[in-house]
C-alpha atoms as a PDB file:
ATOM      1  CA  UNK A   1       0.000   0.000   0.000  1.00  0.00           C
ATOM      2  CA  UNK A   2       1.518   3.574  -1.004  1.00  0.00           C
ATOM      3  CA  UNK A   3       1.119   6.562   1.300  1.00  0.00           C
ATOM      4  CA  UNK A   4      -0.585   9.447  -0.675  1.00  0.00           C
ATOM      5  CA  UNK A   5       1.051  12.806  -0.405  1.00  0.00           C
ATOM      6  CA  UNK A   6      -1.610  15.413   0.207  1.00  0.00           C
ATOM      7  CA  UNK A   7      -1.095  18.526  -2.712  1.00  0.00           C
ATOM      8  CA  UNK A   8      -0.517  21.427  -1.039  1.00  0.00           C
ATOM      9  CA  UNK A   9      -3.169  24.661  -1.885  1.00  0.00           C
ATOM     10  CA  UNK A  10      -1.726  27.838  -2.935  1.00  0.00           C
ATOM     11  CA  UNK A  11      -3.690  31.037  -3.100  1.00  0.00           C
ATOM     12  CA  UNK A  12      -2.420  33.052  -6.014  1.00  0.00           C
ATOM     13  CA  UNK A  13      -3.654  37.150  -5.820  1.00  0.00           C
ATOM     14  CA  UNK A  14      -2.142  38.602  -9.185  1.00  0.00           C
ATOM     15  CA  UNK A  15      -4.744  41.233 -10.747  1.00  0.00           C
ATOM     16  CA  UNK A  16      -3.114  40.643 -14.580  1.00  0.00           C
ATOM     17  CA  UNK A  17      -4.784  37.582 -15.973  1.00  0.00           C
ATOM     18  CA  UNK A  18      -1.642  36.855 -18.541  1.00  0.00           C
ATOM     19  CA  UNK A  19       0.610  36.966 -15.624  1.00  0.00           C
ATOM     20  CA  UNK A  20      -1.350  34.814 -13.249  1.00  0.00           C
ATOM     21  CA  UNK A  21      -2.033  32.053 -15.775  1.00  0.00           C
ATOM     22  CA  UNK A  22       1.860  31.900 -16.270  1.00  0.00           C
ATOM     23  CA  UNK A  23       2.442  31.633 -12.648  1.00  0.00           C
ATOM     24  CA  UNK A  24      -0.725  29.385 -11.940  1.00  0.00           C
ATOM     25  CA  UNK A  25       0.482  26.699 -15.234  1.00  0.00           C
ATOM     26  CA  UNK A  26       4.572  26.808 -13.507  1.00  0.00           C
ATOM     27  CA  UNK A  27       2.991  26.251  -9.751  1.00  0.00           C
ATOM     28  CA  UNK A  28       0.903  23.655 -11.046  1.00  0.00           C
ATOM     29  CA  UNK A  29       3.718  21.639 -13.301  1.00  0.00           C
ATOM     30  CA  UNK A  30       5.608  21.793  -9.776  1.00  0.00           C
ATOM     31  CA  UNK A  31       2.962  19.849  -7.662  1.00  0.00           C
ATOM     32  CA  UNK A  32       0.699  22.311  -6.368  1.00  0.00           C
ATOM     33  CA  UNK A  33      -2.854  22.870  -6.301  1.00  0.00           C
ATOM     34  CA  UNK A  34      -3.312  26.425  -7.287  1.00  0.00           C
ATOM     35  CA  UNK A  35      -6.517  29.067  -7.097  1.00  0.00           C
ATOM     36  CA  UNK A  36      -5.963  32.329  -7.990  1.00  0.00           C
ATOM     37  CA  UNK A  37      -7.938  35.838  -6.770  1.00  0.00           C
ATOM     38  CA  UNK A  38      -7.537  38.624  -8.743  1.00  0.00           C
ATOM     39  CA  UNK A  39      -8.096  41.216  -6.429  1.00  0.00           C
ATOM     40  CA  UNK A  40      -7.269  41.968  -2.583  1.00  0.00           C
ATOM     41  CA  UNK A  41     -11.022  41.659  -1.660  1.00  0.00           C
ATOM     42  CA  UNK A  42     -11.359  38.296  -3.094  1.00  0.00           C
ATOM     43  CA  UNK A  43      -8.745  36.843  -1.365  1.00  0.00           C
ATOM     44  CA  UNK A  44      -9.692  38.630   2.198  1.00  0.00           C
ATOM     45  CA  UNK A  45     -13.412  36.406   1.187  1.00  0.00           C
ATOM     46  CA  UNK A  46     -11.849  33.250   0.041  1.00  0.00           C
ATOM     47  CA  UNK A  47      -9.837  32.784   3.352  1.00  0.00           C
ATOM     48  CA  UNK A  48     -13.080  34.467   5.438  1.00  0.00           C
ATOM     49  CA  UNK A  49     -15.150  31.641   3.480  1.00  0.00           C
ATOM     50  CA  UNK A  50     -13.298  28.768   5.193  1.00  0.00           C
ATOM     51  CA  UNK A  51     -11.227  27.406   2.241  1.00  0.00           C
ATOM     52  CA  UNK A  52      -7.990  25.922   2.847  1.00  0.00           C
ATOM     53  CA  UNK A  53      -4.680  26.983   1.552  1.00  0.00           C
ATOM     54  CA  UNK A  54      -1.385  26.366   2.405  1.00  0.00           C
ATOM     55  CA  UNK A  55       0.615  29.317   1.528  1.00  0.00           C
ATOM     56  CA  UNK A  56      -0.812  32.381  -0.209  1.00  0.00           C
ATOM     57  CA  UNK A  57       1.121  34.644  -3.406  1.00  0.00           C
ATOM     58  CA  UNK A  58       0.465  38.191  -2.740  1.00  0.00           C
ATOM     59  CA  UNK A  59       1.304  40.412  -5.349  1.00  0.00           C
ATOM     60  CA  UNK A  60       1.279  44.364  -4.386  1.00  0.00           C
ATOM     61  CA  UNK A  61      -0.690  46.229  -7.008  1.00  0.00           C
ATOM     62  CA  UNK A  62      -3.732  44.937  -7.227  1.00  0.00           C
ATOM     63  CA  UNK A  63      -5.663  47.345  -8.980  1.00  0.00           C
ATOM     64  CA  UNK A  64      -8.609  49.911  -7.386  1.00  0.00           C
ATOM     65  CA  UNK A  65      -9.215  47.947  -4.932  1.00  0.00           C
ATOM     66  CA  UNK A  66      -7.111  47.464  -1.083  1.00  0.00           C
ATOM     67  CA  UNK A  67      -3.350  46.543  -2.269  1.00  0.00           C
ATOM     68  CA  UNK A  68      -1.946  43.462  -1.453  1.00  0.00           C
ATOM     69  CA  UNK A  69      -0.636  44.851   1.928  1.00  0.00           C
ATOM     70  CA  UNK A  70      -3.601  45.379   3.185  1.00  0.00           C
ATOM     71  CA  UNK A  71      -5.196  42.326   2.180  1.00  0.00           C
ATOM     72  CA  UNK A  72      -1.945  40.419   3.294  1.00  0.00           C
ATOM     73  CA  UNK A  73      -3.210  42.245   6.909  1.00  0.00           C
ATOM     74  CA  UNK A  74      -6.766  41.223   6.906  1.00  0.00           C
ATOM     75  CA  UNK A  75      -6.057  37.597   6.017  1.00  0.00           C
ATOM     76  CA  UNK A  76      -3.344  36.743   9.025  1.00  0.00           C
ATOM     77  CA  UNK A  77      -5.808  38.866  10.955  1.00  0.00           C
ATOM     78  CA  UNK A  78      -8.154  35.659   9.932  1.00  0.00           C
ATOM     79  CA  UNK A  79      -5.646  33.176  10.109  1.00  0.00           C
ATOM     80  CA  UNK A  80      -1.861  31.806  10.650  1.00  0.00           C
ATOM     81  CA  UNK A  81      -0.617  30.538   7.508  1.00  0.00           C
ATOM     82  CA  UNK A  82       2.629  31.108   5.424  1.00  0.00           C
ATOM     83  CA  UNK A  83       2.244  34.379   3.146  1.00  0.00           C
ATOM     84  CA  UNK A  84       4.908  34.960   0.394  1.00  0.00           C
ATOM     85  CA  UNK A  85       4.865  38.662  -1.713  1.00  0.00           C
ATOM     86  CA  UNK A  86       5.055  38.482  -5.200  1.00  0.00           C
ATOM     87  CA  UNK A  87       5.547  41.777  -6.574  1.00  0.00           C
ATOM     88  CA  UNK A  88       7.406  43.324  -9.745  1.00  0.00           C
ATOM     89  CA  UNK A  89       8.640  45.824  -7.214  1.00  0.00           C
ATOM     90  CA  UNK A  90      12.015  46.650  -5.932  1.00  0.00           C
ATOM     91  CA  UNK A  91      11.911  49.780  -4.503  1.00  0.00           C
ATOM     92  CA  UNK A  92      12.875  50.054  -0.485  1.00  0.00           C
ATOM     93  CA  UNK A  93       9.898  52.434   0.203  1.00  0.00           C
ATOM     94  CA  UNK A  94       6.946  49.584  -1.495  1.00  0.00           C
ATOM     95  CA  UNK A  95       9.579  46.450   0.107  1.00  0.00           C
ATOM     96  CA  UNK A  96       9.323  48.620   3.427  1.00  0.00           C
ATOM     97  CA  UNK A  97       5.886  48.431   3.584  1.00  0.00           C
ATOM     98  CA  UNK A  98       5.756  44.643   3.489  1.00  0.00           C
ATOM     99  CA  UNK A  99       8.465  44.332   6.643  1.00  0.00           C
ATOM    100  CA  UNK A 100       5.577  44.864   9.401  1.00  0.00           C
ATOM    101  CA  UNK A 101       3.296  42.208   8.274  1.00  0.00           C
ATOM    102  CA  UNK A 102       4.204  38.344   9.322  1.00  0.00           C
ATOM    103  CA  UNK A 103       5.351  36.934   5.780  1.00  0.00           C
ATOM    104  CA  UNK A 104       7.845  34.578   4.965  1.00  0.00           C
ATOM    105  CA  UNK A 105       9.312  36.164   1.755  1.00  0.00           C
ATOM    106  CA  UNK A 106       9.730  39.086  -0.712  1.00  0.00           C
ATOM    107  CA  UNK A 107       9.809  37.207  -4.529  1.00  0.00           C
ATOM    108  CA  UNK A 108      10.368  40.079  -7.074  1.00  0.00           C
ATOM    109  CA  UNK A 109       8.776  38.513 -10.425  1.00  0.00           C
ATOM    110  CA  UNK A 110      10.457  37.047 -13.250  1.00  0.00           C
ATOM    111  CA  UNK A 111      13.531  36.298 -11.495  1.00  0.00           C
ATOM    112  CA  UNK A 112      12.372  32.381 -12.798  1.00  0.00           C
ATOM    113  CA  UNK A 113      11.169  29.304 -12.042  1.00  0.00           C
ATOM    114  CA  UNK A 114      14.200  28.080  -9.144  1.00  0.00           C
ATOM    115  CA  UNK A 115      14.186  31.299  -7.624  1.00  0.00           C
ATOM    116  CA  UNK A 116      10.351  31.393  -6.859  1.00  0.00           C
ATOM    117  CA  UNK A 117       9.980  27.614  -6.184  1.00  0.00           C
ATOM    118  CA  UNK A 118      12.542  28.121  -3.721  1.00  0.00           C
ATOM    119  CA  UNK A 119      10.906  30.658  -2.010  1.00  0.00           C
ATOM    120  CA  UNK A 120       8.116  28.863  -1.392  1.00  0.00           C
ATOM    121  CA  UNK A 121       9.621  25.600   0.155  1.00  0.00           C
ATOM    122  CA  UNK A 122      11.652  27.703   2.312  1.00  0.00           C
ATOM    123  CA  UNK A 123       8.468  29.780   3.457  1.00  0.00           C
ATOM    124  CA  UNK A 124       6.963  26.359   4.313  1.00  0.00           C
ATOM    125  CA  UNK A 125       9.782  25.158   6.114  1.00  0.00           C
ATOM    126  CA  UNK A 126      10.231  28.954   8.179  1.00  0.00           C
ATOM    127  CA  UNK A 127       6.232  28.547   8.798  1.00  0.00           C
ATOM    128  CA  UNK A 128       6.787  25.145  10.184  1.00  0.00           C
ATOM    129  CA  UNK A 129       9.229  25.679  12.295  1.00  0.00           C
ATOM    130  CA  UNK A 130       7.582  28.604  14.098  1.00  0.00           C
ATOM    131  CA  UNK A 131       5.021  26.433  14.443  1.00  0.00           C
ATOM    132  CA  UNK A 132       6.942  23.720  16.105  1.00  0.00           C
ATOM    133  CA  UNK A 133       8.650  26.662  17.927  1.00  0.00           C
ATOM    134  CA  UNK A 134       4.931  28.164  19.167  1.00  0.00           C
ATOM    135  CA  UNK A 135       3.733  24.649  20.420  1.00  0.00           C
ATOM    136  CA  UNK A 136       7.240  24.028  22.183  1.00  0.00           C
ATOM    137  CA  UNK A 137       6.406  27.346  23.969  1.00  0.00           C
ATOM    138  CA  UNK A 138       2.725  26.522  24.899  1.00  0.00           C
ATOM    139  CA  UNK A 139       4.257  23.172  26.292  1.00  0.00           C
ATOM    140  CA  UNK A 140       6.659  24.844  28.198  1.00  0.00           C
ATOM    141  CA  UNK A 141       4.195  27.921  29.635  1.00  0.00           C
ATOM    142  CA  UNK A 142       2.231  24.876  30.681  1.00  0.00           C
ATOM    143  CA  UNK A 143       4.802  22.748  32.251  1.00  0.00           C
ATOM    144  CA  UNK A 144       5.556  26.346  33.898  1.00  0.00           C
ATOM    145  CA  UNK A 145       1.882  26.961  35.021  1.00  0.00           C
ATOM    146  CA  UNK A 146       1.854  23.246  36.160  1.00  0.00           C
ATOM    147  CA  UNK A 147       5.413  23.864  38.409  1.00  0.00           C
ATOM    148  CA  UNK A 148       3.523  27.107  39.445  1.00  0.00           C
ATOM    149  CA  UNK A 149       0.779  25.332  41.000  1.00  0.00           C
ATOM    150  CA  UNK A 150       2.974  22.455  42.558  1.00  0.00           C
ATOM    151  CA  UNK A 151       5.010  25.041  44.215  1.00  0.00           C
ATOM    152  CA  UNK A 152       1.782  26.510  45.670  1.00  0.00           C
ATOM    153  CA  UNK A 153       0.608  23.232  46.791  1.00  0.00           C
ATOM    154  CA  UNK A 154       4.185  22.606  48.671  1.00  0.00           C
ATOM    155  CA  UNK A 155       4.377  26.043  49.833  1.00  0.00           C
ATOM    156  CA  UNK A 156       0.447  25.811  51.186  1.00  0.00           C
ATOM    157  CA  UNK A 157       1.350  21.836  52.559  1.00  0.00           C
ATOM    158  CA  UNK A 158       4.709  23.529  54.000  1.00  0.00           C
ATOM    159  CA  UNK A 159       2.525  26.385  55.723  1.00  0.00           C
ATOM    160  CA  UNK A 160       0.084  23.740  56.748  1.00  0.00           C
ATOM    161  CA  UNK A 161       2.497  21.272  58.542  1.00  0.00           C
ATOM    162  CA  UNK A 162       4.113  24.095  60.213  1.00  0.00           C
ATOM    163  CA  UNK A 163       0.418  25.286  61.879  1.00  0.00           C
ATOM    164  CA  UNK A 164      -0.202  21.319  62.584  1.00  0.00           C
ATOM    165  CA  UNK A 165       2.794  21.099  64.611  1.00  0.00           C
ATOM    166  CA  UNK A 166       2.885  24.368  65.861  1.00  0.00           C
ATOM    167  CA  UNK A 167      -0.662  24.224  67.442  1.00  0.00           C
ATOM    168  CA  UNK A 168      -0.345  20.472  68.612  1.00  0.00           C
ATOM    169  CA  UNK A 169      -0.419  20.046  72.631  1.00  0.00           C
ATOM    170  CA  UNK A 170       2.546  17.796  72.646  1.00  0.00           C
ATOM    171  CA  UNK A 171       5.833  18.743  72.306  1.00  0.00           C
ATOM    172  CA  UNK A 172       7.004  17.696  68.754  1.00  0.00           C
ATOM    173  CA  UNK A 173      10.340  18.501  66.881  1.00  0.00           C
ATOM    174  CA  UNK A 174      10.601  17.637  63.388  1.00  0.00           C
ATOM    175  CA  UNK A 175      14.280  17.054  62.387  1.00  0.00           C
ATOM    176  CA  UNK A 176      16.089  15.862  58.969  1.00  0.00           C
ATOM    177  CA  UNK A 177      18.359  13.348  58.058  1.00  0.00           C
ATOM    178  CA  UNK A 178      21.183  16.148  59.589  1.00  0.00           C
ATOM    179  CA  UNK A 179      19.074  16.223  62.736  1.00  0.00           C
ATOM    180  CA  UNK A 180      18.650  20.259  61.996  1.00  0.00           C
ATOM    181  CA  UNK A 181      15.113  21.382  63.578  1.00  0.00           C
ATOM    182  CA  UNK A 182      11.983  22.080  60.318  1.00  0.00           C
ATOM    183  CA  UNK A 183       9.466  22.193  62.873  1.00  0.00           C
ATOM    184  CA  UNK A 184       8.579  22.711  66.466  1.00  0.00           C
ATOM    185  CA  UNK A 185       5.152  23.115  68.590  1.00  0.00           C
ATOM    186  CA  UNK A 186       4.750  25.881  70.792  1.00  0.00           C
ATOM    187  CA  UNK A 187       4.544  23.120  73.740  1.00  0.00           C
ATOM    188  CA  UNK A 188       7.974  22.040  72.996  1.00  0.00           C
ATOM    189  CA  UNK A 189       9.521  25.614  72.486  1.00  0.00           C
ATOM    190  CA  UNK A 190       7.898  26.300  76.685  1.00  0.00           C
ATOM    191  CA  UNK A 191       9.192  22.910  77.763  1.00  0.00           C
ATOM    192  CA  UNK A 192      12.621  23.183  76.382  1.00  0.00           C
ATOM    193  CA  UNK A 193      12.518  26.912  77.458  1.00  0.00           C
ATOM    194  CA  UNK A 194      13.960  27.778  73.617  1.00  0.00           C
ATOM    195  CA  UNK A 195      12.791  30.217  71.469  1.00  0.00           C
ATOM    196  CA  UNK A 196      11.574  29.361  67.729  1.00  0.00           C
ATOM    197  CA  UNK A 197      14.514  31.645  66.166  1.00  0.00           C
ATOM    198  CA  UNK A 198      16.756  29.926  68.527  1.00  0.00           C
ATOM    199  CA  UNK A 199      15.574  26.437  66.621  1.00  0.00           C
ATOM    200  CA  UNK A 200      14.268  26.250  63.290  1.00  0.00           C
ATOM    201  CA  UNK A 201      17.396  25.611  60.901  1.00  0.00           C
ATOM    202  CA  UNK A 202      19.741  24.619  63.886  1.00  0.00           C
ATOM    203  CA  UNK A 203      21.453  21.291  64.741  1.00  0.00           C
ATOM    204  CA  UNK A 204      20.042  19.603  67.488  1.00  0.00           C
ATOM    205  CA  UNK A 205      22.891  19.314  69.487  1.00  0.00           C
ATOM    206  CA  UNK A 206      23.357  22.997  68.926  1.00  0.00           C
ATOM    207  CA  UNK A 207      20.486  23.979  70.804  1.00  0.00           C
ATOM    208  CA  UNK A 208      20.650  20.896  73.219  1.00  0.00           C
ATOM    209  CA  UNK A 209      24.799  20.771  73.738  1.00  0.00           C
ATOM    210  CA  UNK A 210      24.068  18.828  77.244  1.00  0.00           C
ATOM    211  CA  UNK A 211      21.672  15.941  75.712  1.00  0.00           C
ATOM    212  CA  UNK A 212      23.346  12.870  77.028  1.00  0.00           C
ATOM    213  CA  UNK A 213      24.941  10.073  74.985  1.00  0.00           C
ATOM    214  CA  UNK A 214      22.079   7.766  75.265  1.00  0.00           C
ATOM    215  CA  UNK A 215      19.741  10.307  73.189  1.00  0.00           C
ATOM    216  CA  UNK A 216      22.201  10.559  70.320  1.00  0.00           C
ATOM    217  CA  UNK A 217      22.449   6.911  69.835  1.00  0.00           C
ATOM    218  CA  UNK A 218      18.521   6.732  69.694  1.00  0.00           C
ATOM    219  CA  UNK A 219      18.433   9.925  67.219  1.00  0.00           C
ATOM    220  CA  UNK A 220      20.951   7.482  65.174  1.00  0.00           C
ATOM    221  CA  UNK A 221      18.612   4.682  65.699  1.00  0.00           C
ATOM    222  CA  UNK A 222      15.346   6.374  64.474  1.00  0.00           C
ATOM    223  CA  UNK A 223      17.671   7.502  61.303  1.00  0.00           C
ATOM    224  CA  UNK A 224      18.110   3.954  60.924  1.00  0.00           C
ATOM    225  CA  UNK A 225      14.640   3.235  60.526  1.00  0.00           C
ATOM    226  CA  UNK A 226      13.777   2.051  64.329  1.00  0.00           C
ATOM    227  CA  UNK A 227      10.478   3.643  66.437  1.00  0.00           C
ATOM    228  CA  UNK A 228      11.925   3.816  69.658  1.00  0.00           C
ATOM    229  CA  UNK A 229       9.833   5.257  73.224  1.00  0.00           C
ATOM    230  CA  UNK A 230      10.106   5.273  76.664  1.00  0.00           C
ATOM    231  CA  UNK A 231       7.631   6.194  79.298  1.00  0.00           C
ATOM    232  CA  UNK A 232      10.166   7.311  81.646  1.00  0.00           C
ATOM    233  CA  UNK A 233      13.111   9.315  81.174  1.00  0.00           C
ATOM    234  CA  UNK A 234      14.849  12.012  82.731  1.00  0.00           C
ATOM    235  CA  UNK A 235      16.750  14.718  81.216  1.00  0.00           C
ATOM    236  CA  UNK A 236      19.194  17.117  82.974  1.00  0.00           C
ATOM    237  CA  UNK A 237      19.324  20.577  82.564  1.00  0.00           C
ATOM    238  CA  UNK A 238      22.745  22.665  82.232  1.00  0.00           C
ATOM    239  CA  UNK A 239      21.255  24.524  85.740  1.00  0.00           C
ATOM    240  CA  UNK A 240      21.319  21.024  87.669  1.00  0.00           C
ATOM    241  CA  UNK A 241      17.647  20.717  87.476  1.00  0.00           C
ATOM    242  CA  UNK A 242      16.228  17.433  85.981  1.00  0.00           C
ATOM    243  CA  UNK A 243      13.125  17.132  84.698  1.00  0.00           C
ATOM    244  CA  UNK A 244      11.083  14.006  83.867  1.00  0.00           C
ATOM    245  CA  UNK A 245       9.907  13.079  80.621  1.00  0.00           C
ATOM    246  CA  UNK A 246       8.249  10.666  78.123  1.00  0.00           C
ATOM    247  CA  UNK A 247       9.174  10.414  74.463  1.00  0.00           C
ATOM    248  CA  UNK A 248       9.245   8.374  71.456  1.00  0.00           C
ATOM    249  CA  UNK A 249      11.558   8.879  68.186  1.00  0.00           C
ATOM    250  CA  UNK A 250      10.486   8.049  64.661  1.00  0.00           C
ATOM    251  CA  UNK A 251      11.974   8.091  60.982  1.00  0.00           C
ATOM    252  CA  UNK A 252       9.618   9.992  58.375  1.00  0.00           C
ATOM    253  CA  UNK A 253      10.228   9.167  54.900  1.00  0.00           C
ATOM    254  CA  UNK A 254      10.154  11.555  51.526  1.00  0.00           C
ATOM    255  CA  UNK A 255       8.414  10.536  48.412  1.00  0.00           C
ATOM    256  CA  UNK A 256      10.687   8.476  47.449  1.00  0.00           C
ATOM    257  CA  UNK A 257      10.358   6.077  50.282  1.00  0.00           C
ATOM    258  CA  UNK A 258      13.687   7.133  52.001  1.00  0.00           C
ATOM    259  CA  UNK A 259      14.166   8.050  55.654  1.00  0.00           C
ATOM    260  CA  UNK A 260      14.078  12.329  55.562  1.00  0.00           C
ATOM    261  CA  UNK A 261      14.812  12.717  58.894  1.00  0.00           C
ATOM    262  CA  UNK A 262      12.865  11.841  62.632  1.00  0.00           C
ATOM    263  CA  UNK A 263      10.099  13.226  64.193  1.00  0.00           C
ATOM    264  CA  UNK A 264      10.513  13.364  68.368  1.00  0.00           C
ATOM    265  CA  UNK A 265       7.364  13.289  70.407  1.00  0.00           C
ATOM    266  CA  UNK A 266       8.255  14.228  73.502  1.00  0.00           C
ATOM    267  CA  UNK A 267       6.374  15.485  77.122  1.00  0.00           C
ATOM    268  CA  UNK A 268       8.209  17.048  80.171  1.00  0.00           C
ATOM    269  CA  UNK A 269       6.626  15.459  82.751  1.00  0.00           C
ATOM    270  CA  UNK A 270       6.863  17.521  85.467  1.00  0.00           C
ATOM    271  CA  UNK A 271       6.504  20.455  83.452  1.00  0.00           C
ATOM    272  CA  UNK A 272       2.735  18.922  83.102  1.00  0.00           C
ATOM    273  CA  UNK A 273       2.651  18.414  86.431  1.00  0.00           C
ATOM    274  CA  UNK A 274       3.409  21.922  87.250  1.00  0.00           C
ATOM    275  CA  UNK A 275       0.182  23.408  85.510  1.00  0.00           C
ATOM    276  CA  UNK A 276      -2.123  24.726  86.870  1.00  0.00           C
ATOM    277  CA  UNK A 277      -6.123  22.646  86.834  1.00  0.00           C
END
């Protein structure tokens, strides 16, 4: 079975009849399907209409009626499509007027056959590529939009763990795989009698320089991938005072199923016992 290749439609606005049947009979011996319009207006009404072309021939002059610069406007106006000028003009003032409007060429006639030909694949191969180019850009502005809103959604979840833990009435540190503090409760920052600048971003041993040996193994431990707890503990402070506490240490993992870092539950128990009823 042989694949068809579909003939590619040109539009051909030349007001001279000789002229355009001489360019319609060479466009046609070189493949293409060819219609021609002699005047702006009718090509402005065969692109309005709905018919499909793949690259329009715009001459200039095109007689009483709107030139072909002005038609040229009102048909991209309609729709993208390749646009080539064909005009027996070579003055820089008429050429000038053709550099604001989106075309793909400037064909002065009767150069011949290779010349014009080659103008036209070239316009089809510029027009395609700034088509590729336009849909590589709409793919990116929408992988951009799409990073846009996952960066919300992290920055909202981010805001929303941090008012979780902040507002919970245990004492809860979340640490990372370098033990540095990402979030604390208020209990926690009373308990510890540390302020939340004094914390967030710091090591743990930092802010706790006295935590005994036996803590830092479990830390290791729960970085390991263990849940370890105790019911009763106590922990000395650097002023001699000890306090009693409860706690258990456990690993929480990223998306990619690795360990990110611990989480530390912990209560002061005479702290508790303190309060008031």
């Amino acid at each position: 079975m042989t694949d068809t290749v579909a003939v590619r439609r040109l539009l051909l606005v030349e007001d001279d009849t000789i002229t355009a049947l001489a360019e319609k009979a060479l466009l046609e011996r070189a493949g293409f399907a060819v219609t021609r319009a002699a005047t702006g207006e009718q090509a402005v009404e065969a692109v309005g209409n709905g018919e499909s072309f793949d690259l329009i021939l715009m001459d200039i002059d095109l007689g009483s009626g709107i030139d072909g610069t002005e038609a040229a406007t009102r048909i991209l106006a309609l729709r993208e499509l390749p646009l080539v000028f064909l005009s027996g003009h070579i003055e820089p003032d008429i050429v000038a007027q053709t550099e604001g409007i989106t075309s793909y060429g400037y064909v002065v006639k009767n150069t011949g056959e290779t010349v014009l030909l080659a103008s036209i694949r070239m316009a089809f191969r510029l027009f395609d590529a700034n088509r590729r180019i336009a849909m590589r850009t709409m793919e990116i502005a929408a992988a951009n939009e799409q990073l846009r809103v996952t960066n919300d959604k992290l920055d909202w979840w981010q805001r929303l763990m941090e008012y979780i833990v902040q507002h919970d009435p245990s004492a809860i540190a979340v640490l990372d795989r370098d033990l540095r503090f990402m979030y604390v409760s208020d209990r926690f920052l009373s308990d510890y009698r540390v302020a939340q600048r004094d914390v967030i971003g710091k090591h743990h041993y930092d802010v706790f320089p006295e935590i005994p040996e036996k803590w830092r193994t479990v830390h290791q431990r729960g970085l390991g991938g263990e849940t370890l707890r105790c019911d009763h503990d106590t922990f000395e402070r650097p002023d001699g005072t000890i306090d009693s506490t409860r706690w258990e240490c456990r690993p929480w993992y990223d998306r990619s199923g690795s360990i990110g870092g611990i989480v530390l539950y912990t209560e002061v128990l005479s702290a508790r016992a303190a309060e008031p009823e």
